[in-house]
Protein backbone atom coordinates (compact mmCIF):
# COMPACT_ATOMS: atom_id res chain seq x y z
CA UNK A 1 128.97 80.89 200.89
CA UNK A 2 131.42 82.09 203.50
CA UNK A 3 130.98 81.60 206.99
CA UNK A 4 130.52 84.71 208.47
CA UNK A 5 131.36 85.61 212.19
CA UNK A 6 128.19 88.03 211.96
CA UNK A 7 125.84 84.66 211.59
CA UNK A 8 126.89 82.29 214.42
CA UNK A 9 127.11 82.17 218.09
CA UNK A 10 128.59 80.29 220.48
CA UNK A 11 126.81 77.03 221.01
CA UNK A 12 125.60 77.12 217.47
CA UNK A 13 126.34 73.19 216.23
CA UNK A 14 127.30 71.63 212.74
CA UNK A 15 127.07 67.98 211.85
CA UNK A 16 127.42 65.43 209.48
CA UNK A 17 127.89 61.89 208.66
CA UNK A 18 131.04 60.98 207.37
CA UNK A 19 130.70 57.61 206.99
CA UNK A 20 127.81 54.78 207.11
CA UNK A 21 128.81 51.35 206.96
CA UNK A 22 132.65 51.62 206.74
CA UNK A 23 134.28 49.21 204.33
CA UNK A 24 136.96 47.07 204.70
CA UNK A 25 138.15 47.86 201.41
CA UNK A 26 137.89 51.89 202.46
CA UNK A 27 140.62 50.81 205.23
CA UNK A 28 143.14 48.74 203.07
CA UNK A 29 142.71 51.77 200.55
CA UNK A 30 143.32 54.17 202.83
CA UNK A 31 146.59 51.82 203.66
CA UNK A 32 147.87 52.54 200.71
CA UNK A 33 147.25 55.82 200.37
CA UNK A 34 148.75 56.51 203.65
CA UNK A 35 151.58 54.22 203.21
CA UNK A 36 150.64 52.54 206.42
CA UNK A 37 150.56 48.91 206.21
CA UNK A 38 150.49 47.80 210.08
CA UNK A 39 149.08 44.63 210.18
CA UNK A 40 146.19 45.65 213.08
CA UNK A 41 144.36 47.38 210.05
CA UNK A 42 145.12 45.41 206.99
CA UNK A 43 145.49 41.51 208.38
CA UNK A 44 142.56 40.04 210.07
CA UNK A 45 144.34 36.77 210.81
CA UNK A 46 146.98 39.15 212.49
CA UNK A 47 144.65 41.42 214.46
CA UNK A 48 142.69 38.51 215.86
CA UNK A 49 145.37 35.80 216.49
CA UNK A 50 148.66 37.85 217.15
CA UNK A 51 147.37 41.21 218.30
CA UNK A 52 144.33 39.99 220.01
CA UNK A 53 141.52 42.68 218.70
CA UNK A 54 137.92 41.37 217.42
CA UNK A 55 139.03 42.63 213.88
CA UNK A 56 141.19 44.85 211.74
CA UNK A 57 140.00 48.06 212.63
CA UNK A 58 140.46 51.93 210.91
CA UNK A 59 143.45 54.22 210.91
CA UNK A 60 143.15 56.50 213.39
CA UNK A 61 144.43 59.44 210.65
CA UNK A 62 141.44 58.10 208.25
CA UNK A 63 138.43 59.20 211.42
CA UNK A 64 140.47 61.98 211.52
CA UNK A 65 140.35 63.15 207.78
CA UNK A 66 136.61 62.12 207.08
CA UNK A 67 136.00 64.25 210.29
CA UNK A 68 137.93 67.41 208.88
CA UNK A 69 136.48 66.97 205.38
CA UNK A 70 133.16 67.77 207.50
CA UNK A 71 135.05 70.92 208.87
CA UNK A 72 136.25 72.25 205.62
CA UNK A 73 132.87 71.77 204.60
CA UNK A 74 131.65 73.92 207.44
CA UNK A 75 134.26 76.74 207.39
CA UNK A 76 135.58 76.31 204.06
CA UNK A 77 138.88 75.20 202.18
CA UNK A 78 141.76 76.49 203.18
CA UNK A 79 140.41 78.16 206.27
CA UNK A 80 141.43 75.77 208.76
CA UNK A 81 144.23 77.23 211.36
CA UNK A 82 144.37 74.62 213.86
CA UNK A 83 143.25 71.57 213.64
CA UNK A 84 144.32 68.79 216.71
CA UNK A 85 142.85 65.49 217.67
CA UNK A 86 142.78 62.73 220.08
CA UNK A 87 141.32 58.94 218.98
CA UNK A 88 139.52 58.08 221.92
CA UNK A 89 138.03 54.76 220.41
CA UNK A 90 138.65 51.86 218.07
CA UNK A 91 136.80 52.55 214.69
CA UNK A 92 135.55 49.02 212.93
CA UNK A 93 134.61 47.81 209.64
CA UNK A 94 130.45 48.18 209.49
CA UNK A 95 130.66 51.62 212.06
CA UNK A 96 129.09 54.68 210.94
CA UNK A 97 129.89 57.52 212.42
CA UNK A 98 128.66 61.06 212.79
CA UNK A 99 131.00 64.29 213.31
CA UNK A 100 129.78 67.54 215.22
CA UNK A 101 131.35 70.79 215.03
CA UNK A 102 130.34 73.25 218.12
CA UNK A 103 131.41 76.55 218.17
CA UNK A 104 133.41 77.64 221.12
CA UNK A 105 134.60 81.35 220.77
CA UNK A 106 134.08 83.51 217.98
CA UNK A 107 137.49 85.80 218.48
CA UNK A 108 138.52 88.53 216.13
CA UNK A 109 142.49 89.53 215.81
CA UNK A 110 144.19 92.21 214.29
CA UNK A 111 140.79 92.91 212.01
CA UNK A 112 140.89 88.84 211.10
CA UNK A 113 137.92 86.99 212.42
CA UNK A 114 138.15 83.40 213.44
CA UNK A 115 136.15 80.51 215.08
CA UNK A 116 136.98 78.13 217.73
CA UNK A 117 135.13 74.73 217.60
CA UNK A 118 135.10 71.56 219.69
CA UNK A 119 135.24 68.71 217.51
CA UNK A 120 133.60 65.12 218.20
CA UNK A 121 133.20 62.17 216.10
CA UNK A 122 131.00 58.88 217.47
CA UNK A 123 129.64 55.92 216.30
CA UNK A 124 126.44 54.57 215.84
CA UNK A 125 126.55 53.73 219.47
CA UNK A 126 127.05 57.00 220.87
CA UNK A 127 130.60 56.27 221.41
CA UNK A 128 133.46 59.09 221.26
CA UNK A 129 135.94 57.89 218.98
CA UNK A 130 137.90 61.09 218.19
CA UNK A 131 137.77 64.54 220.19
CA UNK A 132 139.65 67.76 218.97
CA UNK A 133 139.74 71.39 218.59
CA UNK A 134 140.16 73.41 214.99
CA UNK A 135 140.27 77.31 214.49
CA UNK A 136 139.35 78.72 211.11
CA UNK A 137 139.57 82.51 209.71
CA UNK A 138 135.89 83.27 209.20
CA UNK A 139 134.16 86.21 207.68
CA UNK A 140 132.92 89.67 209.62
């Protein structure tokens, strides 16, 4: 069913988990998916010893792609516009996190309707580790 301008407000919230404990193996596959080997997420002798984290520790791109596979299942495929992140914390092997879509605006342009949301993904801690904006066309 298509979002529909008509049905939300701003305020109105939507929110999902996108991952519960994540997997070392998710990261390393997401590696080579990506293409990006750095060491800091694929080495844990490397991240500990040279780099001097507690552990190898998520892709900032992969938070950001489990968090817009919880947009597109809010607004729909192919109705993202925008879509624009920052990664405000590390994400570790064992997190699970929880991203929240709040609408901002509902806007309507040229006879097009669209929705502006604040985007948020934490941890189980409460902690912020990616914050962002997305538009999306949206139904009258």
């Amino acid at each position: 069913m298509a979002l529909k301008a008509s049905q939300l407000k701003v305020g109105d919230t939507h929110s999902e988990r996108i991952v519960e404990d994540l997997k070392r193996t998710q990261i390393v596959q997401y590696a080579g998916a990506s293409g990006d080997y750095n060491p800091v997420h694929t080495d844990e002798v490397f991240a500990v010893k040279v780099a001097g984290y507690p552990s190898v520790f998520a892709h900032g791109m992969l938070t950001m792609g489990m968090t817009g596979k919880m947009l597109t299942n809010f607004v729909g495929d192919g109705r993202l516009t925008q879509y624009g992140v920052r990664f405000t914390n590390q994400v570790w092997p064992g997190d699970d996190l929880e991203a929240k879509a709040t609408v901002e605006a509902i806007r309507e342009e040229k006879g097009n309707y669209f929705v502006d949301l604040k985007v948020e993904t934490t941890n189980q801690n409460g902690v912020v580790v990616l914050s962002g904006n997305a538009s999306a066309r949206i139904d009258p």
